[in-house]
Every structure is written in C-alpha cells, then in structure tokens.
C-alpha atoms as a PDB file:
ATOM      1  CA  UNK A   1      46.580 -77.870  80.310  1.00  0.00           C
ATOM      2  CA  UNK A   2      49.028 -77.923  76.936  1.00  0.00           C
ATOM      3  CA  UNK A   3      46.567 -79.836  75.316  1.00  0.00           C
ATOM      4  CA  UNK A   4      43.604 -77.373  75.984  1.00  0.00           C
ATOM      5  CA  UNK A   5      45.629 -74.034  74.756  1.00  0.00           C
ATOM      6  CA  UNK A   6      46.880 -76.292  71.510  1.00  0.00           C
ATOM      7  CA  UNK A   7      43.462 -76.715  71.263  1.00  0.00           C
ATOM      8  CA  UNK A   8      42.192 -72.768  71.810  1.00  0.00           C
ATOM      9  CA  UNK A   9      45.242 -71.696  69.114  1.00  0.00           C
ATOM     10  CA  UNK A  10      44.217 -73.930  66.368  1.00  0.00           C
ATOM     11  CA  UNK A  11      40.699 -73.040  66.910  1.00  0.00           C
ATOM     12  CA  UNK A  12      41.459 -68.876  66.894  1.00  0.00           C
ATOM     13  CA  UNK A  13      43.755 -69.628  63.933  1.00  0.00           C
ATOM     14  CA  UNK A  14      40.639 -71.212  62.368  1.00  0.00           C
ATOM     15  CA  UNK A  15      38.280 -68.273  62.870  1.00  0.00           C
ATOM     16  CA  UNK A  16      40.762 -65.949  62.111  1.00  0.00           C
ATOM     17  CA  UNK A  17      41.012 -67.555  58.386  1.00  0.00           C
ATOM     18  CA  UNK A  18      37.352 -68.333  57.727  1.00  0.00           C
ATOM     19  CA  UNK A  19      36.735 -64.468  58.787  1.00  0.00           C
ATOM     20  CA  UNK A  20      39.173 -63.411  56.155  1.00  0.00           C
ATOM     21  CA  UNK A  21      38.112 -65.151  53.636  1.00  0.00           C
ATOM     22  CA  UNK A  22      34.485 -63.898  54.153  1.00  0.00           C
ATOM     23  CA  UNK A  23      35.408 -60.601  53.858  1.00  0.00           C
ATOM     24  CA  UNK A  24      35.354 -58.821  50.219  1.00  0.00           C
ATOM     25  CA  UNK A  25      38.563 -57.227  48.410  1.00  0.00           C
ATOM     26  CA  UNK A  26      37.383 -54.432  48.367  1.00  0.00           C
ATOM     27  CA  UNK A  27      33.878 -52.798  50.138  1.00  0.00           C
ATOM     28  CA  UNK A  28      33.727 -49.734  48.222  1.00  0.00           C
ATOM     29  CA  UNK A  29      32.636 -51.705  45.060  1.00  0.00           C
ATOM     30  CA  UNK A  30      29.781 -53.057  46.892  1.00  0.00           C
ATOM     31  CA  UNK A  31      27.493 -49.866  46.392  1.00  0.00           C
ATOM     32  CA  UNK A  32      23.834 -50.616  47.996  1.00  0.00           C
ATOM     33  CA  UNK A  33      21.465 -50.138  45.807  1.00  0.00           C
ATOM     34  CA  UNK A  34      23.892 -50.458  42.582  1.00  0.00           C
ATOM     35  CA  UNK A  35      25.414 -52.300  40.525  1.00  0.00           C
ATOM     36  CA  UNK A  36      28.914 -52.722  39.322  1.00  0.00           C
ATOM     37  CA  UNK A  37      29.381 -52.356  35.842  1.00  0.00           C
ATOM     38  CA  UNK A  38      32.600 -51.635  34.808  1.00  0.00           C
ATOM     39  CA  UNK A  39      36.157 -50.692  36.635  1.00  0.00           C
ATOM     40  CA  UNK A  40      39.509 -49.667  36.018  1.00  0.00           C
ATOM     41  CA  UNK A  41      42.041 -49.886  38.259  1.00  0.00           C
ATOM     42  CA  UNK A  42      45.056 -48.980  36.055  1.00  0.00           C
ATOM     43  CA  UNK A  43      47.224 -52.066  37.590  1.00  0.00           C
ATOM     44  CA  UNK A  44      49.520 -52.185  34.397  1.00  0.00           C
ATOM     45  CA  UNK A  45      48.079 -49.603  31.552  1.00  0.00           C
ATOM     46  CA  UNK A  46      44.868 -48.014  30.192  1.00  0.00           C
ATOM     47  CA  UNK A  47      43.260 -49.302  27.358  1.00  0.00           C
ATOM     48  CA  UNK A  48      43.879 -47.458  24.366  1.00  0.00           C
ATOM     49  CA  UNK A  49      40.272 -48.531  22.722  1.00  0.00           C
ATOM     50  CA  UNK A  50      38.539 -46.947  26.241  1.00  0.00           C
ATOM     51  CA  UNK A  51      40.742 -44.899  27.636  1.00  0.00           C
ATOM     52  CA  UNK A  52      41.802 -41.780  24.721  1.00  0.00           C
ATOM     53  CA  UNK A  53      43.940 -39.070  25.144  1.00  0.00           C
ATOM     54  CA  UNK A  54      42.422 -35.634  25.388  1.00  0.00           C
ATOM     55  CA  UNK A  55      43.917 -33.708  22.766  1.00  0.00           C
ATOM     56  CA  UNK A  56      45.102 -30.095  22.303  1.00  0.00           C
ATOM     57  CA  UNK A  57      42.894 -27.357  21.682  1.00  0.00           C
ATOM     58  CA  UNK A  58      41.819 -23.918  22.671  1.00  0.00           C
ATOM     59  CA  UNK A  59      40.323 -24.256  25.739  1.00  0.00           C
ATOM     60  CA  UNK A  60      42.165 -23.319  29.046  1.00  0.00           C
ATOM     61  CA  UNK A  61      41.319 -26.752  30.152  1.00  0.00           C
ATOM     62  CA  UNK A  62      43.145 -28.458  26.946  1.00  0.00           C
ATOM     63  CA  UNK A  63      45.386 -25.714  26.071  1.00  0.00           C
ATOM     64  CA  UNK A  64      48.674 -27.553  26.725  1.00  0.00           C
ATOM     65  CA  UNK A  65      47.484 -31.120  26.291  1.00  0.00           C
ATOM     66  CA  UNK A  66      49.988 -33.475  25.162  1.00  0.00           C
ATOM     67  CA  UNK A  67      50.239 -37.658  24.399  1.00  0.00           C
ATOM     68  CA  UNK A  68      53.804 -37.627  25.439  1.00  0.00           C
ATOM     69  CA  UNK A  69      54.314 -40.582  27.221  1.00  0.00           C
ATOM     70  CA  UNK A  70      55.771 -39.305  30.614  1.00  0.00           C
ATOM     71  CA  UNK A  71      52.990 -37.251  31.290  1.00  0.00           C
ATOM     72  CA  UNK A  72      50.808 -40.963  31.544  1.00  0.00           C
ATOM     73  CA  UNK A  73      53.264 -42.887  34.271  1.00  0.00           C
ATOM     74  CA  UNK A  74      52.370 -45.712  35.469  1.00  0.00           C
ATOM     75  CA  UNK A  75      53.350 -46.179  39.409  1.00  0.00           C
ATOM     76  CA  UNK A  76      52.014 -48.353  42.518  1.00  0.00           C
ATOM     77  CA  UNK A  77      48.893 -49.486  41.290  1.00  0.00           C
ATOM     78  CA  UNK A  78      48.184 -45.886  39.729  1.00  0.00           C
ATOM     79  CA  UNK A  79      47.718 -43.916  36.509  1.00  0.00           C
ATOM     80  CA  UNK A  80      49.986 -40.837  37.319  1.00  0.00           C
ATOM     81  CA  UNK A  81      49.287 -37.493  35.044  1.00  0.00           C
ATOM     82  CA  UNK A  82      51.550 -34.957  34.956  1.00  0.00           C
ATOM     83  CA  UNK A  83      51.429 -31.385  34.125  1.00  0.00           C
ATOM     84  CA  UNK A  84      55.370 -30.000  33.182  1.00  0.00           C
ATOM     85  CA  UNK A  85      57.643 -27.156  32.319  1.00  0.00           C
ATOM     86  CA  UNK A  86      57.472 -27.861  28.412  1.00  0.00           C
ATOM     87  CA  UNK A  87      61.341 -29.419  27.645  1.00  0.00           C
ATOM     88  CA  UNK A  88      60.589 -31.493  24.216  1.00  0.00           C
ATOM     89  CA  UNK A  89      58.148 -29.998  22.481  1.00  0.00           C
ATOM     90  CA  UNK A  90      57.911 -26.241  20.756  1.00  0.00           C
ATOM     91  CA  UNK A  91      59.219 -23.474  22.243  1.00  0.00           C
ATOM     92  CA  UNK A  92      55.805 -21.668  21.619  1.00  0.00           C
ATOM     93  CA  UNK A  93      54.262 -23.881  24.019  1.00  0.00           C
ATOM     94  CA  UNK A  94      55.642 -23.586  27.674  1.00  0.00           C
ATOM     95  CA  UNK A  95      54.294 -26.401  29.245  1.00  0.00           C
ATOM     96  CA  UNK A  96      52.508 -29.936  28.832  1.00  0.00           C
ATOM     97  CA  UNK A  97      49.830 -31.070  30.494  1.00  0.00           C
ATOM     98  CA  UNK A  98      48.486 -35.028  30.482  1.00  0.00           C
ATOM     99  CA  UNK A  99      44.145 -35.831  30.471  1.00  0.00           C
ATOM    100  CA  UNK A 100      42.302 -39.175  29.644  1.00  0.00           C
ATOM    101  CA  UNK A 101      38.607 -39.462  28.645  1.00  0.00           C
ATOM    102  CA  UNK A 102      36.154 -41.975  28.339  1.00  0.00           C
ATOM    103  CA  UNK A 103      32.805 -42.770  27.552  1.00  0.00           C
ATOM    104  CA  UNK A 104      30.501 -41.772  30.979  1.00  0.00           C
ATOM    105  CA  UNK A 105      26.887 -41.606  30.898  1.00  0.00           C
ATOM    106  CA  UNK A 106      24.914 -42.357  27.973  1.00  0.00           C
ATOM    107  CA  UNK A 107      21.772 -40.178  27.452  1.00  0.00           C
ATOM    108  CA  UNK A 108      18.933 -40.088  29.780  1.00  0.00           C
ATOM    109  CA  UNK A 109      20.997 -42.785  31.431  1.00  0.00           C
ATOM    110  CA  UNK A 110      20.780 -42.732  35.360  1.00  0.00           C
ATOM    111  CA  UNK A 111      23.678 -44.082  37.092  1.00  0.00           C
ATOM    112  CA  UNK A 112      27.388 -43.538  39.665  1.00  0.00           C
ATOM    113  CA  UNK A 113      30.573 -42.645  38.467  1.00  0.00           C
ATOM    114  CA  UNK A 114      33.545 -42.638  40.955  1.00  0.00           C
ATOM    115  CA  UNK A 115      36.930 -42.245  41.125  1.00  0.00           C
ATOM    116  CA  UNK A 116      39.478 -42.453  43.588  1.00  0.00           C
ATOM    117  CA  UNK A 117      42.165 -40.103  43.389  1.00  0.00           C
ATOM    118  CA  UNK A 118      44.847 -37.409  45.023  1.00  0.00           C
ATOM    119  CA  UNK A 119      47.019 -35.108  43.625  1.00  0.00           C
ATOM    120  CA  UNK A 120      50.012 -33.171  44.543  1.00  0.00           C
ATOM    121  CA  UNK A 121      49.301 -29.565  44.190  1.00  0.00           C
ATOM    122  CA  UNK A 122      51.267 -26.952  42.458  1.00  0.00           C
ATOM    123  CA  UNK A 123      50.978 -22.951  41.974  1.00  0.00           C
ATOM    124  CA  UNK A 124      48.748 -21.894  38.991  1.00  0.00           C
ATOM    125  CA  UNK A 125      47.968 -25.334  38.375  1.00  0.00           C
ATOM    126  CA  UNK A 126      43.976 -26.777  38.223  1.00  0.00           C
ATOM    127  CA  UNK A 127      43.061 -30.555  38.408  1.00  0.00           C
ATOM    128  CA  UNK A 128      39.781 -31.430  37.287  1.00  0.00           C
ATOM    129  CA  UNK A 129      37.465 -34.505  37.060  1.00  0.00           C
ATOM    130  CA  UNK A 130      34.575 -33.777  34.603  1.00  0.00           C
ATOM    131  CA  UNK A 131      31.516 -35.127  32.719  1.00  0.00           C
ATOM    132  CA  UNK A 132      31.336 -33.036  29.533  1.00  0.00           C
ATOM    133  CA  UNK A 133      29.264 -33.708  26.815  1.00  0.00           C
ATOM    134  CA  UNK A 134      30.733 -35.964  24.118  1.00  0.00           C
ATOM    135  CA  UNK A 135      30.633 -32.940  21.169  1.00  0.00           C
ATOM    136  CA  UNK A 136      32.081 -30.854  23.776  1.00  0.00           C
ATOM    137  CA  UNK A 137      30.507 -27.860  21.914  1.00  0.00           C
ATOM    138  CA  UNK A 138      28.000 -26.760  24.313  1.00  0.00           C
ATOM    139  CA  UNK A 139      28.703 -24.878  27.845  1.00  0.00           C
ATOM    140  CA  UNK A 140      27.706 -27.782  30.119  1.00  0.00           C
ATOM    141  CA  UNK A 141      29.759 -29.563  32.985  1.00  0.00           C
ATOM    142  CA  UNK A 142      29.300 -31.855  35.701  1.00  0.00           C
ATOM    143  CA  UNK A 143      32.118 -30.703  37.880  1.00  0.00           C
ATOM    144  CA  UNK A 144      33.078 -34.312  40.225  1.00  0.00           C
ATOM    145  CA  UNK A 145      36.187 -32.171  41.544  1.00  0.00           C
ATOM    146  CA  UNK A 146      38.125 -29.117  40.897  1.00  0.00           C
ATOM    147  CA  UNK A 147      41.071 -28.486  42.784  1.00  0.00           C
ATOM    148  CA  UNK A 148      43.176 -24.879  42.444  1.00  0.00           C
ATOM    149  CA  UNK A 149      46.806 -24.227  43.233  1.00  0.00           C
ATOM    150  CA  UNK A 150      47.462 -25.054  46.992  1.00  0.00           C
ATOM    151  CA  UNK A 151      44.099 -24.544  48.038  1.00  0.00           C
ATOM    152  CA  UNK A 152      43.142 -27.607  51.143  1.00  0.00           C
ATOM    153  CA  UNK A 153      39.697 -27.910  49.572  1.00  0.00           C
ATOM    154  CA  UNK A 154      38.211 -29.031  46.306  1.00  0.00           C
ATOM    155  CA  UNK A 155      35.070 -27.693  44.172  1.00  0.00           C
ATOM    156  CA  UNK A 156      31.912 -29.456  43.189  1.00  0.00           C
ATOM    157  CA  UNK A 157      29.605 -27.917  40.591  1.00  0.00           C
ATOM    158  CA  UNK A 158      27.889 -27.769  37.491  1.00  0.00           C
ATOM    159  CA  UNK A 159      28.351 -25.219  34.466  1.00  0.00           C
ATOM    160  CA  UNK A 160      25.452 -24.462  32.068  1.00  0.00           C
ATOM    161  CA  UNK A 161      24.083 -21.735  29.945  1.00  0.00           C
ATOM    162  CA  UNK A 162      21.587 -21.248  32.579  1.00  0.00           C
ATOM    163  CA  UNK A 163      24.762 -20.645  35.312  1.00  0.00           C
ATOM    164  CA  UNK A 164      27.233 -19.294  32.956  1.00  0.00           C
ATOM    165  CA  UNK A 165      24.992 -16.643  30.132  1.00  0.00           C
ATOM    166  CA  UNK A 166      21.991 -16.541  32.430  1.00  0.00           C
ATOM    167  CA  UNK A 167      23.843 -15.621  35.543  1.00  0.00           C
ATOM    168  CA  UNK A 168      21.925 -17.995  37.463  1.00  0.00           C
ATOM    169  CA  UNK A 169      23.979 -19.718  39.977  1.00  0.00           C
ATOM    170  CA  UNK A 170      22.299 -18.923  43.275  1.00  0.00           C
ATOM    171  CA  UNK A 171      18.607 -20.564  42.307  1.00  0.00           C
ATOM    172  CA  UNK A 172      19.465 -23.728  42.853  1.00  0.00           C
ATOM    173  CA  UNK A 173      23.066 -23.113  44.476  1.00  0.00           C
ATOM    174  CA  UNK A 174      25.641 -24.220  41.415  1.00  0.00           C
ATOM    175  CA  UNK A 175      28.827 -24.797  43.386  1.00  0.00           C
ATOM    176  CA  UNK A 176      30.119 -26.267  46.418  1.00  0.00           C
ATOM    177  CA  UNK A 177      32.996 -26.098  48.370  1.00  0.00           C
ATOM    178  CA  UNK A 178      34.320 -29.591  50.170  1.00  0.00           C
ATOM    179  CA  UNK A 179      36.418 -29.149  52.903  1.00  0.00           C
ATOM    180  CA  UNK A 180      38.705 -31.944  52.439  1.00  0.00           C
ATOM    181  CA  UNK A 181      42.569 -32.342  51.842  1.00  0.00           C
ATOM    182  CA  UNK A 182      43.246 -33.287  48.344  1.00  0.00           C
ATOM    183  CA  UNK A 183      46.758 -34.302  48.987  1.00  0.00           C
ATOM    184  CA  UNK A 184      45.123 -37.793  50.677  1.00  0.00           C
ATOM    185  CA  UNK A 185      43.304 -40.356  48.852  1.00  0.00           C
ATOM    186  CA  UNK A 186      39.599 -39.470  48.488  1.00  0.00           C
ATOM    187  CA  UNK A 187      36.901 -41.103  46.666  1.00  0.00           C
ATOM    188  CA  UNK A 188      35.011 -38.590  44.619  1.00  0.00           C
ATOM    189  CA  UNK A 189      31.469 -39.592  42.695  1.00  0.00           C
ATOM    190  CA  UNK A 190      28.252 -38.681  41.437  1.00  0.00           C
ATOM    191  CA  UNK A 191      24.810 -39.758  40.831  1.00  0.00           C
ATOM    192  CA  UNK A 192      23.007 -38.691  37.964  1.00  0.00           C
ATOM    193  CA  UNK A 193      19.344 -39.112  37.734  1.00  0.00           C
ATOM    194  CA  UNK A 194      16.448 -37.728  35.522  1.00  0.00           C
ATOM    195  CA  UNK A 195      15.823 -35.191  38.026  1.00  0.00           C
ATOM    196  CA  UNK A 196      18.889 -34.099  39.521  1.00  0.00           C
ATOM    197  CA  UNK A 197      22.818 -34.939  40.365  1.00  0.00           C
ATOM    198  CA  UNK A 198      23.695 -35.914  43.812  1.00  0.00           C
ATOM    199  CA  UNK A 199      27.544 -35.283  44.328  1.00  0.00           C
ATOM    200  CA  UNK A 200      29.365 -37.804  47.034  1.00  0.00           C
ATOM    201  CA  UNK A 201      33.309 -37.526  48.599  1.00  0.00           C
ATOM    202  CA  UNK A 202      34.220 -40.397  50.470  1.00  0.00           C
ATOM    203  CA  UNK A 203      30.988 -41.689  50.287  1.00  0.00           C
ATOM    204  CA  UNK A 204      29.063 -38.920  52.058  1.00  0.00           C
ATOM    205  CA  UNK A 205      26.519 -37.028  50.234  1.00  0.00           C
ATOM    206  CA  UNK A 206      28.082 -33.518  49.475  1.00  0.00           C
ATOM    207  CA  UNK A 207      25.391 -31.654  47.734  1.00  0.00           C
ATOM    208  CA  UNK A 208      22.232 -32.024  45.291  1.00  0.00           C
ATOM    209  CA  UNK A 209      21.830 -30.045  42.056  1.00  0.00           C
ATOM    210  CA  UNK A 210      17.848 -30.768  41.441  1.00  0.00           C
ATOM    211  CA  UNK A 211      15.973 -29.872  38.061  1.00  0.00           C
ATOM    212  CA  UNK A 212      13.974 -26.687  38.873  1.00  0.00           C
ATOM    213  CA  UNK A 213      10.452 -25.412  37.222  1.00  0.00           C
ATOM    214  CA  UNK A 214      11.771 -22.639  35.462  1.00  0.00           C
ATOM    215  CA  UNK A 215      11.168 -20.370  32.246  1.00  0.00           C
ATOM    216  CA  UNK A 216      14.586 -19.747  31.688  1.00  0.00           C
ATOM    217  CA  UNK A 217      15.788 -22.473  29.760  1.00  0.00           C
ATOM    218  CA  UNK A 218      19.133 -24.749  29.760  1.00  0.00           C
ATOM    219  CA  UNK A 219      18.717 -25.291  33.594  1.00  0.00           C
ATOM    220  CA  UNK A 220      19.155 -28.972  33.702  1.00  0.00           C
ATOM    221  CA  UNK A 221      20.076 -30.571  29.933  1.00  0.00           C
ATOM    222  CA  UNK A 222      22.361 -33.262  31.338  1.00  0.00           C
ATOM    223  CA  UNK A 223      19.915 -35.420  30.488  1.00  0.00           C
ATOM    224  CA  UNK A 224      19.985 -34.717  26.634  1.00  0.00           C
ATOM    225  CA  UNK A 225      23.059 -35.672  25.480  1.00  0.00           C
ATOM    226  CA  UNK A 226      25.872 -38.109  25.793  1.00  0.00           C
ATOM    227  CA  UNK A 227      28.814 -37.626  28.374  1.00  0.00           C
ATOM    228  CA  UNK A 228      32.109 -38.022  28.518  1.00  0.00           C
ATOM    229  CA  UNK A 229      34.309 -38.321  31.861  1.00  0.00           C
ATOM    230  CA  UNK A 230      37.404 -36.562  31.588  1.00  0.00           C
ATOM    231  CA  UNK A 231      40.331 -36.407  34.118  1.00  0.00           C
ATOM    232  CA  UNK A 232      43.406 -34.240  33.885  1.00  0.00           C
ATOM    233  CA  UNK A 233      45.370 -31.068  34.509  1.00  0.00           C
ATOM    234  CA  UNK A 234      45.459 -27.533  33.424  1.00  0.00           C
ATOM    235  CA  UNK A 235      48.133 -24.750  33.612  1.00  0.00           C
ATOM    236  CA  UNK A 236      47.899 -21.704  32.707  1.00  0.00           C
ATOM    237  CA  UNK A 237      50.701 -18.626  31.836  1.00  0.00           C
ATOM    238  CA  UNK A 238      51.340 -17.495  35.075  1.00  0.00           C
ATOM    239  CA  UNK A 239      52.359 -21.138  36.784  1.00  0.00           C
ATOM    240  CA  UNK A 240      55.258 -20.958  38.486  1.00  0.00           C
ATOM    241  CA  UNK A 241      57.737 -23.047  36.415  1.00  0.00           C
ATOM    242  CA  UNK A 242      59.736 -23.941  39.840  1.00  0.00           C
ATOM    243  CA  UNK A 243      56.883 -25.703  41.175  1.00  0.00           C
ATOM    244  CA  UNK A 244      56.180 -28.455  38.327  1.00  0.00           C
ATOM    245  CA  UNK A 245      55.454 -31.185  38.024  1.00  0.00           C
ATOM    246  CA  UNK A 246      52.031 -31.361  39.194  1.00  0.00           C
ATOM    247  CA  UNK A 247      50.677 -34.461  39.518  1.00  0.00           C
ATOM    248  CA  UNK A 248      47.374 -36.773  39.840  1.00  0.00           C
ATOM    249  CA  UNK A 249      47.077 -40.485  41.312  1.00  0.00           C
ATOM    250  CA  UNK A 250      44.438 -42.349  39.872  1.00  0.00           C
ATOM    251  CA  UNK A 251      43.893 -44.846  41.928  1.00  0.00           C
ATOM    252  CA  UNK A 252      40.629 -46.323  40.282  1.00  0.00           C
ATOM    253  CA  UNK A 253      37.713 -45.383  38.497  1.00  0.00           C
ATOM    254  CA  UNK A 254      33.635 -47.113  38.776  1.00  0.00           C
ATOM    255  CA  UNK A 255      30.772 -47.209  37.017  1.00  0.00           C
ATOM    256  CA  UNK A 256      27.693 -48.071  38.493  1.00  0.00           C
ATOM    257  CA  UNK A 257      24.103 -48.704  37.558  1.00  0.00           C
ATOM    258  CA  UNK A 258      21.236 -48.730  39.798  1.00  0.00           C
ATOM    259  CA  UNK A 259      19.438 -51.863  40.724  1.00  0.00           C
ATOM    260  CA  UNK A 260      15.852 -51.880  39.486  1.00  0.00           C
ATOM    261  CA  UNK A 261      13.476 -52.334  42.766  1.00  0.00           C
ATOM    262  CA  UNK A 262      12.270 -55.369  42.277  1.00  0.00           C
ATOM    263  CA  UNK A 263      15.670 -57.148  41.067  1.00  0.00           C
ATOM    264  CA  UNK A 264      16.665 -59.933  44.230  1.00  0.00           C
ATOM    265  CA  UNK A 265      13.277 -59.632  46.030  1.00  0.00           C
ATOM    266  CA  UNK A 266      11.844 -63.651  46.191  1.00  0.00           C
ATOM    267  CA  UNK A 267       8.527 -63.947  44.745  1.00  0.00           C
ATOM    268  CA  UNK A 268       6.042 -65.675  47.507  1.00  0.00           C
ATOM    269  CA  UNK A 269       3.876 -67.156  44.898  1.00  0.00           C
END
C-alpha cells in the first residue's frame, strides 16, 4: 500500500514538472498571427541609443518635459515616469514632467505595438501613449491611451486634420471611450494596417478606425509617414500641486509584425 502511493507521488511530481516546463514565460508574446520582433521590458534601464528623452517644447503635451533623472525611476521590473511639483529647476517653470520615445512604425509598414502599463492618477494631470509622426510637425495621432485626472476610464482615438480643421469626427467615429480601471495593469495595443487601425485593451478588440472614400482629404495619412511611439505625462497650470507625483508603470513594451500567410504552412509537393 506505501509502495503504491510512493509510487502515485513521484509520478504527480513528474507531471507536475514536465507541465511546467511546457508552458511559455510569458503567453502574451505569443500573438497568433504575429510575430515578435522586438521587446523591452525595462528589467534594469532603457537604452539610451532606442529609448530618447522627449524634450521640452511648446506643446501642452511637452510643455514641462524634463531629463532629470528622478522623473525616469527604475522600480520592480518597471520604468516609472513621474510628473512633479517643479523643486530643482527654474522658478518659471512649476512643474516637471518625464516622456520616452522611440522609433514605432516605419512607413506604409503594417504591424502591433503594445504596451503594458498603469498609472496612478492625479488632478489636472494627462497620461498618454501615442504614435506621432517622427517630424512631429503635422496634426496627426494615433491615440493607444489617454487617461485624464481621476477619471476610471481611458481614451482611444486618432487626431488628424480631417478630425481636428475639418471637424470631422463623427464619419468614421474618431474616439472611444474604454471602460476600464487604469489604476490596474492593462495591456494596451494597436494594429496598424494599410486600410485602417484596430485598437486592442487586454487583448480584446476595442474599436476600428477604417480608411473611408472621401473628398475631404487628410482622413487616413498614417500610412505616409514615419512614427514615433511616445509615452509620458502632461500637466498643465491648474494641477493641484498637493496631489503630485503622478506616476506611470511601464511594465513592457512589443512590437510585432504580421506573419505572411503562407510562412509555416508544409508544402505537399
């Protein structure tokens, strides 16, 4: 009777290790359909030659951009940036905000970007992951996630002349609202093809912003240009000082490339 349970543990010890070996790190990177073809999962730092800080400039979005180095923190396996009451720096500038971007999608490329993230929220404050394109001149945006103040929900959209100049944000529908908590982890991505970009949180599809026939032009150029990916944190005047720092986890961040049709299907002949 001893002999047959000795027998029953070592073999449910067995099958308990081969099954854990079979099973992948990590699922998520196992896209169907795509390919991985880069990753970062800010273990120890971000690579200076990919990774750049945004700088400073006009924009709302880069207004109070700064390289200082505890606005990049490193912590548990994640890039931390964090937006601050301004205590270093000139007193003309109240606060200081940190924001990383990289190369994304290369013209008329098709292909995945995700990235994993959460943030704790603070009054007046704005989080953003973005595609923008790499002269950042014209009035074009692939909006992954926005996220405003306290608010339990985060914004997917896209900004164009055609939205912005034209007015045209109902035909096709420009922005979406994702009922999710952004305080959590969530994985937020999307697919860019010739035709349209199909926006994913968590891995569900979300929305799809398709290329329309149209005589008004600048309705879908995200094909024409290079673009960048650009995470970070805005503030603006009326932030409530006593609620900083605002922060960002960056967990990780994908790249994918999809898997031409024929690629792994065996050849009879």
């Amino acid at each position: 009777m001893k002999r047959n349970i000795l027998q029953f543990t070592i073999l449910l010890l067995l099958a308990s290790f081969f099954s854990c070996s079979d099973k992948k790190d990590d699922p998520e990177k196992y896209r169907k359909g795509w390919i991985l073809v880069w990753e970062d999962n800010f273990t120890d730092s971000s690579d200076p030659s990919v990774w750049k800080k945004i700088p400073r400039g006009k924009h709302p979005m880069n207004k109070y951009m700064s390289e200082n180095s505890f606005l990049y923190i490193h912590q548990d396996g994640n890039l931390v940036l964090r937006g601050m009451q301004n205590l270093s720096e000139s007193s003309a500038i109240p606060f200081l905000t940190g924001g990383i971007t990289r190369e994304g999608f290369k013209e008329n490329e098709t292909g995945r970007i995700e990235i994993r993230a959460s943030i704790n929220p603070a009054s007046g404050a704005w989080t953003f992951i973005r595609l923008l394109p790499e002269n950042r001149k014209e009035n074009i945006a692939i909006n992954i996630m926005e996220q405003y103040n306290y608010d339990d929900f985060i914004y997917q959209s896209v900004t164009t002349e055609y939205t912005t100049i034209k007015k045209m944000t109902d035909n096709p529908p420009s922005t979406m609202i994702v009922g999710v908590n952004p305080a959590r982890y969530h994985i937020y991505g999307v697919e860019k093809y010739p035709d349209s970009l199909v926006f994913y949180v968590d891995g569900v599809r979300t929305r799809k912003y398709p290329r329309i026939l149209t005589q008004i032009t600048g309705q879908f150029p995200f094909n024409d240009q290079d673009l960048n990916l650009h995470i970070g944190i805005c503030i603006n005047k009326e932030t409530d000082s006593d609620a900083l720092p605002v922060d960002m986890f960056i967990d990780w961040v994908r790249y994918y490339k999809q898997i031409p049709p024929t690629e792994g299907v065996m050849n009879d002949q």
